[in-house]
N, C-alpha and C. Protein backbone atom coordinates (compact mmCIF):
# COMPACT_ATOMS: atom_id res chain seq x y z
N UNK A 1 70.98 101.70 100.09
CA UNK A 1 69.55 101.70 100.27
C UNK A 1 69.24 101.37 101.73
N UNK A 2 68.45 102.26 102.36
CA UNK A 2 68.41 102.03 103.93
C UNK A 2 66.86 101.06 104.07
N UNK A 3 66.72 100.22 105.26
CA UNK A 3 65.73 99.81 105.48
C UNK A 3 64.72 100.27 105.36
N UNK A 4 63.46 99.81 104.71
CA UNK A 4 61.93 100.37 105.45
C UNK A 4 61.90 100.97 106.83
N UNK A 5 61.45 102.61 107.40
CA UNK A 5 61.22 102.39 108.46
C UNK A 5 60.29 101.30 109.39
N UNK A 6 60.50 100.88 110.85
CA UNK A 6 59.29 100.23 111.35
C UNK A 6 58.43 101.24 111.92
N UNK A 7 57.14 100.91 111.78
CA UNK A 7 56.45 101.86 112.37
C UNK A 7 56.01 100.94 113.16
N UNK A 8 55.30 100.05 113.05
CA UNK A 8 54.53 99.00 113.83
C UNK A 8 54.87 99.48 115.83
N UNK A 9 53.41 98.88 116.30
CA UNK A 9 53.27 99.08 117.69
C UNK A 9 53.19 97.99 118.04
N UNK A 10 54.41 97.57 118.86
CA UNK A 10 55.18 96.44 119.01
C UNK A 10 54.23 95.96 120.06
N UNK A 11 53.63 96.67 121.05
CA UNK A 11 53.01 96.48 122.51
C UNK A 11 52.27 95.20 122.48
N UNK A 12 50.84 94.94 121.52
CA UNK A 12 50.48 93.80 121.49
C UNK A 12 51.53 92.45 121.72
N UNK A 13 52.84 92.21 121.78
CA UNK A 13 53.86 91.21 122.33
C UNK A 13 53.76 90.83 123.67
N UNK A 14 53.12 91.81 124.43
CA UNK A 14 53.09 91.76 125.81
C UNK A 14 51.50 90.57 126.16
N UNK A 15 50.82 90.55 125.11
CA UNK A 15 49.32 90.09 125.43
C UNK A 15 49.32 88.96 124.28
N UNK A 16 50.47 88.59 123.43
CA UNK A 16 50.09 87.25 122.68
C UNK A 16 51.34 86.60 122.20
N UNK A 17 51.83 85.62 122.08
CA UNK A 17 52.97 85.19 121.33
C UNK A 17 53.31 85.69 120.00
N UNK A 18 54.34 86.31 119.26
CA UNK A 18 54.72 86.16 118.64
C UNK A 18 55.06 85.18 117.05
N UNK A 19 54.14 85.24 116.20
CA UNK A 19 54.43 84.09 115.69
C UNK A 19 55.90 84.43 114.74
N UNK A 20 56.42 85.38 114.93
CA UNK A 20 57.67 85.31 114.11
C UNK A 20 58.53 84.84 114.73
N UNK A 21 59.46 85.49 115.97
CA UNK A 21 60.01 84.56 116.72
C UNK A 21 59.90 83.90 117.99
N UNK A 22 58.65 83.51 118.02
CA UNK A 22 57.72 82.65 119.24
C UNK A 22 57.92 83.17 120.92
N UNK A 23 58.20 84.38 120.58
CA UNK A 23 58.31 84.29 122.09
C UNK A 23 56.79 85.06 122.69
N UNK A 24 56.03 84.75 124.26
CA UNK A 24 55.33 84.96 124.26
C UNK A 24 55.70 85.87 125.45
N UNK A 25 56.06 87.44 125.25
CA UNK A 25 57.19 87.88 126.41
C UNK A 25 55.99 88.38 128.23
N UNK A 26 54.65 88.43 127.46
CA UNK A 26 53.79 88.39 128.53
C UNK A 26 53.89 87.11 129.72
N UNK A 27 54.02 86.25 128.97
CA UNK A 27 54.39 85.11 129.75
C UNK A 27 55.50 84.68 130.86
N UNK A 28 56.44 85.32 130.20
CA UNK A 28 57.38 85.33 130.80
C UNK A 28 57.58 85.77 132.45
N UNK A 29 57.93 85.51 133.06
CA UNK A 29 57.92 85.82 134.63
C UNK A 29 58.80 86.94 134.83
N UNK A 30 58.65 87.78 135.56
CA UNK A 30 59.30 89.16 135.55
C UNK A 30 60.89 88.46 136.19
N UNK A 31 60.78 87.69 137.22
CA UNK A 31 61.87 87.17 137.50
C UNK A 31 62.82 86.37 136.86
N UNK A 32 62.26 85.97 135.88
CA UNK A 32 63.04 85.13 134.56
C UNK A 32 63.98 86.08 133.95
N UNK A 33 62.86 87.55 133.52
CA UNK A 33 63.58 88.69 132.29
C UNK A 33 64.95 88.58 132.80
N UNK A 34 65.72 89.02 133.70
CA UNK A 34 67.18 89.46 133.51
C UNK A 34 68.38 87.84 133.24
N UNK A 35 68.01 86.51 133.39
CA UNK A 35 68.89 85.63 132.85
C UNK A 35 68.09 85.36 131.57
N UNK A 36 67.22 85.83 131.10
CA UNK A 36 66.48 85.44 129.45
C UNK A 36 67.11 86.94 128.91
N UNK A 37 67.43 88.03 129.77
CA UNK A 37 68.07 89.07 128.79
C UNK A 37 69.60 88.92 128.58
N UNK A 38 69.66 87.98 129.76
CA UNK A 38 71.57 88.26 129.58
C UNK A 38 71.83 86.52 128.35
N UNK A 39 70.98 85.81 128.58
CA UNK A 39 71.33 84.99 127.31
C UNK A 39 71.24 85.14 125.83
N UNK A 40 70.39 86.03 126.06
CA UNK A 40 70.65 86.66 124.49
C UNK A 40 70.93 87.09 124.02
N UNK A 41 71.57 88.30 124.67
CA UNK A 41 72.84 88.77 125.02
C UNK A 41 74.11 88.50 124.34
N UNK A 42 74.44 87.61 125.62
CA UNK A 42 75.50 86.40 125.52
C UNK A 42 75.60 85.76 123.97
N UNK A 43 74.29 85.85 123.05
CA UNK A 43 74.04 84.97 122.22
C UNK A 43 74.51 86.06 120.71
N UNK A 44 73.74 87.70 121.02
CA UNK A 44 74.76 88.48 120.19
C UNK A 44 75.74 89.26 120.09
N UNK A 45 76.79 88.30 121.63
CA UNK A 45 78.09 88.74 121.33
C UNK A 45 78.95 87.70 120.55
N UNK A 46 77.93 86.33 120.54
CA UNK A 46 78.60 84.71 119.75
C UNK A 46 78.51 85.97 118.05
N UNK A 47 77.09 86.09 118.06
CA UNK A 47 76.78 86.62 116.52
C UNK A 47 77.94 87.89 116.00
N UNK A 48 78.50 88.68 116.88
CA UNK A 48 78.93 89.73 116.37
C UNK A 48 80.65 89.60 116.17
N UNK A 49 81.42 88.33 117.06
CA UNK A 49 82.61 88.17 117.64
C UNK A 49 82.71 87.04 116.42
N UNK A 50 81.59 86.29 115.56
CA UNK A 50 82.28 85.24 114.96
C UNK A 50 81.70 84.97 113.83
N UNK A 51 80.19 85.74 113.42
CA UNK A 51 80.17 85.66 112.04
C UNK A 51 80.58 85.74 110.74
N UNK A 52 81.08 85.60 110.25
CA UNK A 52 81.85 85.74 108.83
C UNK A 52 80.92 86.76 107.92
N UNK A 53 79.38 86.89 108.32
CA UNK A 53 78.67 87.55 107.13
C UNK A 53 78.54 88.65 108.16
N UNK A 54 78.98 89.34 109.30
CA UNK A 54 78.37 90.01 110.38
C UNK A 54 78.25 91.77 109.85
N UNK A 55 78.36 91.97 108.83
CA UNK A 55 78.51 92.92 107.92
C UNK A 55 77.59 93.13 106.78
N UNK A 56 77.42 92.19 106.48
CA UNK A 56 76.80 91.85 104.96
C UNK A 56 74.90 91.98 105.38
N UNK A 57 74.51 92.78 104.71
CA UNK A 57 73.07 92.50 104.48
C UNK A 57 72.46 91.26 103.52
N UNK A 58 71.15 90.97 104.09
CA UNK A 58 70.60 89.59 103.10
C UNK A 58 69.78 90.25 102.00
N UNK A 59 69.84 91.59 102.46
CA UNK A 59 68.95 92.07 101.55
C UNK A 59 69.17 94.08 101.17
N UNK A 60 69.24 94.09 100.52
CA UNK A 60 69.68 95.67 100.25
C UNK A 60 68.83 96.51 101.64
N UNK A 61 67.96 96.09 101.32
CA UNK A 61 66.78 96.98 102.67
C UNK A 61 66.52 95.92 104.39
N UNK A 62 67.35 95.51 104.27
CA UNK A 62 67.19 94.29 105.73
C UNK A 62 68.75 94.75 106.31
N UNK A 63 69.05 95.49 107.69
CA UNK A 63 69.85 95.25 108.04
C UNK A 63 71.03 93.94 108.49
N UNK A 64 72.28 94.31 108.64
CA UNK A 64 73.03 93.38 108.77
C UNK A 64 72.98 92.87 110.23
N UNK A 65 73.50 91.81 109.83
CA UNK A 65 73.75 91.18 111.77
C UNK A 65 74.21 92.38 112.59
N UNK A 66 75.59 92.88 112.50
CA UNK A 66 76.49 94.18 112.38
C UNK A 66 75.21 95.36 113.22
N UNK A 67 74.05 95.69 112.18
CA UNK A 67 73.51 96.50 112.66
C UNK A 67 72.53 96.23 113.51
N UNK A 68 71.99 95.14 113.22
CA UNK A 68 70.75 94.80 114.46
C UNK A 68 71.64 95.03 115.61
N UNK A 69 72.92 94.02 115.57
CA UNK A 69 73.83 94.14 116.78
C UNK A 69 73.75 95.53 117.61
N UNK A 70 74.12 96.65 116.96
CA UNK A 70 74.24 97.83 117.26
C UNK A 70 72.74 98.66 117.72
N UNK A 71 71.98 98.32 116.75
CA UNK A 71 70.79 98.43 117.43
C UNK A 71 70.35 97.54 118.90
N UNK A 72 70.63 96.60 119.29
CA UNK A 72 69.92 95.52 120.24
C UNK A 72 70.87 96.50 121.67
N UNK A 73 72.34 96.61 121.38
CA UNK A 73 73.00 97.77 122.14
C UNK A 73 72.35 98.59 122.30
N UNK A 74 71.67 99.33 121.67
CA UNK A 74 71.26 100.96 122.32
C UNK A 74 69.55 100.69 123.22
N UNK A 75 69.25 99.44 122.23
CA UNK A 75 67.50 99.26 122.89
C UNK A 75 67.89 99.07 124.18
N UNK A 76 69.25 98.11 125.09
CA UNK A 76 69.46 97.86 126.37
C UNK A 76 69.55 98.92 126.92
N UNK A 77 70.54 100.08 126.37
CA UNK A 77 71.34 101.39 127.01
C UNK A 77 69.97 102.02 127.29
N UNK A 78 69.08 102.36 126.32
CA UNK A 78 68.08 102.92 126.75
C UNK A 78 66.69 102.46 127.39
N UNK A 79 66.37 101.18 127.61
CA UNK A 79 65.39 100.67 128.26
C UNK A 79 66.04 100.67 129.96
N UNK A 80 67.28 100.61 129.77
CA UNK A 80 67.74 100.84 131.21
C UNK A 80 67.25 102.13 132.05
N UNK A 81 68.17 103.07 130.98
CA UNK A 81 67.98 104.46 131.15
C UNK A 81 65.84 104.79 131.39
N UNK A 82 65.34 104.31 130.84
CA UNK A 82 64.30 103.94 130.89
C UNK A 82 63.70 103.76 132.51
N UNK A 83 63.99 102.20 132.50
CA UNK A 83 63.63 101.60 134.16
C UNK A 83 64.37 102.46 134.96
N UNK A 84 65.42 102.98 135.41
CA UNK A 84 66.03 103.60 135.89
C UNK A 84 65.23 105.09 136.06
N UNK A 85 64.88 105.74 135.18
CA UNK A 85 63.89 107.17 135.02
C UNK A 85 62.37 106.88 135.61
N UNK A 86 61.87 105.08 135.73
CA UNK A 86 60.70 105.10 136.13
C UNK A 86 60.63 104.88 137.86
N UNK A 87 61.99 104.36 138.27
CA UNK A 87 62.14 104.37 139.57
C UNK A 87 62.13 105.67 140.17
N UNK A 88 62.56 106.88 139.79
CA UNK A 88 62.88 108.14 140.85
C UNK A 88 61.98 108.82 139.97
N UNK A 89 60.93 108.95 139.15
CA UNK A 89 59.89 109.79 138.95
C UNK A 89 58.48 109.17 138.85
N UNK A 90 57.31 110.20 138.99
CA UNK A 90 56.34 109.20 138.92
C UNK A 90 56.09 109.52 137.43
N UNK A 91 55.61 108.26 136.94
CA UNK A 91 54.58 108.13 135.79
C UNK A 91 55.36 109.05 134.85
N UNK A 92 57.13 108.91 134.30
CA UNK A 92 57.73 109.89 133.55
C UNK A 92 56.84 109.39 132.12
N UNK A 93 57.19 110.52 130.74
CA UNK A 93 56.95 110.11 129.95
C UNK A 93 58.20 110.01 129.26
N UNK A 94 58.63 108.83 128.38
CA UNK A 94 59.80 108.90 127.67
C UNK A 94 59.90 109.84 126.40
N UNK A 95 60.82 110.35 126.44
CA UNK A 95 61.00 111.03 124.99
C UNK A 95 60.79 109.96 123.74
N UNK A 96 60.65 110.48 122.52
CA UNK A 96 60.63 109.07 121.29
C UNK A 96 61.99 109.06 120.85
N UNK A 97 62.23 107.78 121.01
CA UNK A 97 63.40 107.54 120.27
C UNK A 97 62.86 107.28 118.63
N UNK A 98 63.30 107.37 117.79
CA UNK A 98 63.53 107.07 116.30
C UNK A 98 64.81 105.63 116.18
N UNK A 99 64.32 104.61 116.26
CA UNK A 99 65.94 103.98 115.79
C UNK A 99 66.22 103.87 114.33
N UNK A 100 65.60 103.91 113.50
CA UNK A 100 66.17 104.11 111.98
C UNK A 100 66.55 105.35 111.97
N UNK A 101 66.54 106.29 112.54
CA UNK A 101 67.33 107.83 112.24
C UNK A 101 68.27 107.20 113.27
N UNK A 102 68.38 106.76 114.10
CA UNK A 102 69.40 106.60 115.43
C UNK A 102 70.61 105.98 114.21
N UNK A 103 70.12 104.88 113.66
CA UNK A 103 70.88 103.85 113.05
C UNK A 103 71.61 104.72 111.80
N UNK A 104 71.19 105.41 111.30
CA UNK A 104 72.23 106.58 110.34
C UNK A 104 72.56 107.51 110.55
N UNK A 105 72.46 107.89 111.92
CA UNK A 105 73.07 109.17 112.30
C UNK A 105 74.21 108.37 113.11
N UNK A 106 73.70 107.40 113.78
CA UNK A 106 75.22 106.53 114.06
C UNK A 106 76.15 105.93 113.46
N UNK A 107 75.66 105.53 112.19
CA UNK A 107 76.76 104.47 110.67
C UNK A 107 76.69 103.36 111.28
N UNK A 108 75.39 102.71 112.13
CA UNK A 108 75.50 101.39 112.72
C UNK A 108 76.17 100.51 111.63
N UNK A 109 76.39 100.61 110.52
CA UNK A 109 76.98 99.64 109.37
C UNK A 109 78.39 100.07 109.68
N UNK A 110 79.02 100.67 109.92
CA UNK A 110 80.26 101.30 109.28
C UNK A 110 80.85 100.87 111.35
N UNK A 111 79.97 100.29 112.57
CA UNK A 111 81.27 100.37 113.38
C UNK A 111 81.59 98.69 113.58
N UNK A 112 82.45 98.86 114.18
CA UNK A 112 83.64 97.69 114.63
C UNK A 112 82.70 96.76 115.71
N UNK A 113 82.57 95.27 114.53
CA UNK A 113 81.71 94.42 115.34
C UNK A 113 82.34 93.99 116.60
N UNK A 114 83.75 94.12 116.88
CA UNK A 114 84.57 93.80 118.34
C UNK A 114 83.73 95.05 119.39
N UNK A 115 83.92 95.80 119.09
CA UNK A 115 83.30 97.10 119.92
C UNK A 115 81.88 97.15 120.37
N UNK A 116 81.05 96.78 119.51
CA UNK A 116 79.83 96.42 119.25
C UNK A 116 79.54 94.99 120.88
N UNK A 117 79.93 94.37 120.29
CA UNK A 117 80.33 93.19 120.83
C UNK A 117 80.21 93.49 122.36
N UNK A 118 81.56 93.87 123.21
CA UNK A 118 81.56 94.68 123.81
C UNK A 118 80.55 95.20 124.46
N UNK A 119 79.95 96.14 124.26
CA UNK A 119 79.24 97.20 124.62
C UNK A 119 77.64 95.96 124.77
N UNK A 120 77.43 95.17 123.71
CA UNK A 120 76.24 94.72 124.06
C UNK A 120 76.16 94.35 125.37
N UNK A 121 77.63 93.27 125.73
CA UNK A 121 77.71 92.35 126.83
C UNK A 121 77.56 93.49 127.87
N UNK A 122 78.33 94.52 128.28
CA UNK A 122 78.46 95.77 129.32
C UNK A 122 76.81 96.05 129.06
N UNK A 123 76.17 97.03 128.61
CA UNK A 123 75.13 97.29 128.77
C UNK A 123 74.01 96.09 129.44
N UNK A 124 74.19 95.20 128.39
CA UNK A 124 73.23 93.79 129.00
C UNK A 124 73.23 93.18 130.63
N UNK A 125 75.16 93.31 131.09
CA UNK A 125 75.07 93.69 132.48
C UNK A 125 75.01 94.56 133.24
N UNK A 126 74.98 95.72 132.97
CA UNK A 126 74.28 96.69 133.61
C UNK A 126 72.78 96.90 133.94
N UNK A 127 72.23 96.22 132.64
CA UNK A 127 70.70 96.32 132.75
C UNK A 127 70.32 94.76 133.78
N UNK A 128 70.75 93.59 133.57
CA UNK A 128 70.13 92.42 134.58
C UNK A 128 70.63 92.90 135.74
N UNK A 129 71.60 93.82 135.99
CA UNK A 129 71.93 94.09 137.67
C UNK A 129 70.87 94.79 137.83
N UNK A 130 70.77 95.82 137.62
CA UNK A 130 69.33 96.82 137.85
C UNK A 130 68.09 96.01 137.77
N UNK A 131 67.70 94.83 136.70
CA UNK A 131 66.58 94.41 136.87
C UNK A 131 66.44 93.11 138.21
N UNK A 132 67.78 92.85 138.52
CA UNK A 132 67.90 91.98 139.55
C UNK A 132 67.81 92.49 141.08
N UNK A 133 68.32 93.73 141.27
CA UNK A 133 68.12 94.47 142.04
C UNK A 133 66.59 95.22 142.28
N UNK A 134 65.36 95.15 141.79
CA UNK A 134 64.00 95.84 142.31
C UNK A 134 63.89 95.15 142.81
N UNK A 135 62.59 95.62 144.14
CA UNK A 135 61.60 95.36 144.95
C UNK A 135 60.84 94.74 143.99
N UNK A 136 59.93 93.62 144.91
CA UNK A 136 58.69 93.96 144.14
C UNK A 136 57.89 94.98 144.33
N UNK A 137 57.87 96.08 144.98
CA UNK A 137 57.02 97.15 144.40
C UNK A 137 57.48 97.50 143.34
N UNK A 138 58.82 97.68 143.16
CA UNK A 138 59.06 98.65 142.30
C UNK A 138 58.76 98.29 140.97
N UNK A 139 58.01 97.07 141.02
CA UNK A 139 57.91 96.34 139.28
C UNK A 139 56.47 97.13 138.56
N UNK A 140 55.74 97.84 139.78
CA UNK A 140 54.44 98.47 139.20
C UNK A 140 54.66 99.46 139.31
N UNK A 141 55.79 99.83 139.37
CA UNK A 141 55.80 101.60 138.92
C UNK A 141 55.52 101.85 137.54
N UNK A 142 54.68 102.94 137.25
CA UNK A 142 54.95 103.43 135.79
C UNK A 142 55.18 104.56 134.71
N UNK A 143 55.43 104.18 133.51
CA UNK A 143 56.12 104.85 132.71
C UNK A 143 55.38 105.05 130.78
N UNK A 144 55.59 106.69 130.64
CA UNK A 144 54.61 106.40 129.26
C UNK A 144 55.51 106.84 128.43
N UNK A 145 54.92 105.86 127.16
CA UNK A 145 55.92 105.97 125.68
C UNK A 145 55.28 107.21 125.30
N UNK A 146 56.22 108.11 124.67
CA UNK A 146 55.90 109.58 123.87
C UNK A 146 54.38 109.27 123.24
N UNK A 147 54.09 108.10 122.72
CA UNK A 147 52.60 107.81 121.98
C UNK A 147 51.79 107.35 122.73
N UNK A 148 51.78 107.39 123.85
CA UNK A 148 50.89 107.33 125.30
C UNK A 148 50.74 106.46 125.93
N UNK A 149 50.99 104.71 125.04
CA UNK A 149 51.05 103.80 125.73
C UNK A 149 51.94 103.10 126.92
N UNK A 150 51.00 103.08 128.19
CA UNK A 150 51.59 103.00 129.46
C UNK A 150 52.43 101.53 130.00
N UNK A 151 53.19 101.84 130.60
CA UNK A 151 54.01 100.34 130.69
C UNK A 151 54.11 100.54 132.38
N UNK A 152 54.60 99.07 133.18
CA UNK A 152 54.75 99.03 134.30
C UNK A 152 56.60 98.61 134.24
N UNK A 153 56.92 98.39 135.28
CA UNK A 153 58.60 98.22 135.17
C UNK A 153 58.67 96.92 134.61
N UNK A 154 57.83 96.35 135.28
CA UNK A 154 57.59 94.78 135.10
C UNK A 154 57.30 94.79 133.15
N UNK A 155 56.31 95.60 132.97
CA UNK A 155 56.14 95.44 131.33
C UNK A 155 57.29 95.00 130.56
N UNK A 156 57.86 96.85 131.01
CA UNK A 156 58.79 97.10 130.18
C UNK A 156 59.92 96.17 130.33
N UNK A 157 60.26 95.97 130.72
CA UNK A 157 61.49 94.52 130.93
C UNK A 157 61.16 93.27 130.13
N UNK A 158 59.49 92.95 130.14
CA UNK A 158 58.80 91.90 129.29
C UNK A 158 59.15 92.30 127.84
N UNK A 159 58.81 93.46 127.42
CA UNK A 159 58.56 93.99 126.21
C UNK A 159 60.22 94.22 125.63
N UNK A 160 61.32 94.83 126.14
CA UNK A 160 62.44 94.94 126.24
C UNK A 160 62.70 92.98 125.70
N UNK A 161 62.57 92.13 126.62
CA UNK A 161 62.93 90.77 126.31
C UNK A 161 62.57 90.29 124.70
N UNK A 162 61.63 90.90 124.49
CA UNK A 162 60.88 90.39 122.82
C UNK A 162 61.49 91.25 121.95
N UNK A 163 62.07 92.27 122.38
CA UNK A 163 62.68 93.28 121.11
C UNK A 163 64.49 92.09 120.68
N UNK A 164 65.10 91.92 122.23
CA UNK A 164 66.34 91.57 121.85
C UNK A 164 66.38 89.95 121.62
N UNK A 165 64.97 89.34 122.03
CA UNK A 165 64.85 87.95 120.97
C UNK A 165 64.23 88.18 119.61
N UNK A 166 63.80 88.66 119.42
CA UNK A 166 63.40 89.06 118.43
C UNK A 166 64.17 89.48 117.15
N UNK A 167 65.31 90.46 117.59
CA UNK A 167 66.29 90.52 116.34
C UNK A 167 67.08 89.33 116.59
N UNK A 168 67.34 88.31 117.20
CA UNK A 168 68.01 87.22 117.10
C UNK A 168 67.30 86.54 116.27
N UNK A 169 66.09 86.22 116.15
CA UNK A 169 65.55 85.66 114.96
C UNK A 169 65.75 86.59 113.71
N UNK A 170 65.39 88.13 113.54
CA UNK A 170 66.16 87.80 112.31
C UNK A 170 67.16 87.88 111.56
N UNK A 171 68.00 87.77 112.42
CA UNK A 171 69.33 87.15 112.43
C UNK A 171 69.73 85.87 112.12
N UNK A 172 69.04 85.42 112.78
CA UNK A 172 69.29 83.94 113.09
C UNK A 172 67.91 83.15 112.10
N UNK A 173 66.95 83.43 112.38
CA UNK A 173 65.86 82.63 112.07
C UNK A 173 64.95 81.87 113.00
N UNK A 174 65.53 81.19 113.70
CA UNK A 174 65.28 80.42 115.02
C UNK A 174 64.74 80.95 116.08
N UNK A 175 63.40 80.25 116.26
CA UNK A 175 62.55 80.66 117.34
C UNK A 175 63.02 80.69 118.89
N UNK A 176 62.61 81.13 119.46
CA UNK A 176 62.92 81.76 121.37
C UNK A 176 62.99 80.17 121.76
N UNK A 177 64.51 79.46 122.39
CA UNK A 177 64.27 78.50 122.84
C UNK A 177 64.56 78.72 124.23
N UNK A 178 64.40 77.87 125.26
CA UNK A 178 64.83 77.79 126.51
C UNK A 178 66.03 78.56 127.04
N UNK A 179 66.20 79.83 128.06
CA UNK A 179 67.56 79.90 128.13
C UNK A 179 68.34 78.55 128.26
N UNK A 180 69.75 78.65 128.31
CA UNK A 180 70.45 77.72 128.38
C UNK A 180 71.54 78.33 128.82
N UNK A 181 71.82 79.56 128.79
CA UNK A 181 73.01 79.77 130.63
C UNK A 181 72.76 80.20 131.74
N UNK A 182 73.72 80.43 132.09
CA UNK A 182 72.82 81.00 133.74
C UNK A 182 74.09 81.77 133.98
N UNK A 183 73.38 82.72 134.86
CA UNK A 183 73.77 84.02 135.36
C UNK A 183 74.57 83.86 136.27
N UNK A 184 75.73 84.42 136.05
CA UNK A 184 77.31 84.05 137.55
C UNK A 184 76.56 85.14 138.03
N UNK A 185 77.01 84.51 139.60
CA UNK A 185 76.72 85.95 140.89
C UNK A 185 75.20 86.38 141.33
């Protein structure tokens, strides 16, 4: 039995806290996003390298750790691909991604949480180098979702931060606390 799709328009995150997993990603300082992305990161390669249930759904229709994992991977690969497309064009529009078709056309259940693992940490540093590397101009460049709503670089990096705390809560349960590592280099 596959999840409910989400349809929900996540954007309002950018203009209020969160009361599911408290984060208020508007708030957040654009200069914060890339050590608040790489700790959480950091936090679901702990979840994917050592859970015992990292497989198991809580609920027939609620993905597994396993798959959020795999999902929180591709939201980086492609929000990169993303910021990256809003730097050398003006005002691109993104194609729509689908991630519940993404997630069964991939068998996000069926791959290897070591691999998974992996790939979060690589992508996650690929994306804080790139977000560590803009100008500040380049944080008001912008970019539109296939459903028209417009983002700045700066947004999208905000909004990006609340998607991959966000499945850590529900994962985890536990609200957005303080990073607590810090970024080598």
């Amino acid at each position: 039995m596959e999840p409910e799709p989400d349809t929900k328009d996540w954007t309002w995150t950018l203009t209020r806290r969160c009361e599911q997993c408290g984060l208020a990603a508007g708030e957040v300082a654009v200069a914060d996003v890339p050590e608040r992305v790489f700790v959480a990161a950091e936090e679901w390669v702990v979840i994917l390298r050592s859970s015992p249930a990292v497989t198991a759904r809580p609920e027939p229709k609620v993905w597994s750790p396993l798959e959020y994992g795999a999902h929180v991977r591709d939201v980086l690969l492609l929000f990169d691909a993303r910021i990256a497309l809003m730097l050398v064009e003006d005002v691109p529009t993104f194609a729509n991604w689908d991630q519940d078709e993404t997630a069964i056309e991939d068998s996000y259940a069926e791959q290897d949480p070591e691999v998974v693992a992996d790939e979060v940490e690589a992508a996650a540093l690929a994306l804080v180098a790139r977000l560590r590397s803009l100008e500040p101009e380049q944080l008001e460049r912008r970019g539109l979702r296939s459903d028209g709503s417009e983002f700045t670089v700066a947004t999208l990096s905000q909004y990006l931060l609340h998607d991959v705390i966000h499945h850590l809560w529900d994962v985890t349960g536990q609200q957005d606390a303080t990073a607590s590592l810090e970024l080598s280099g």
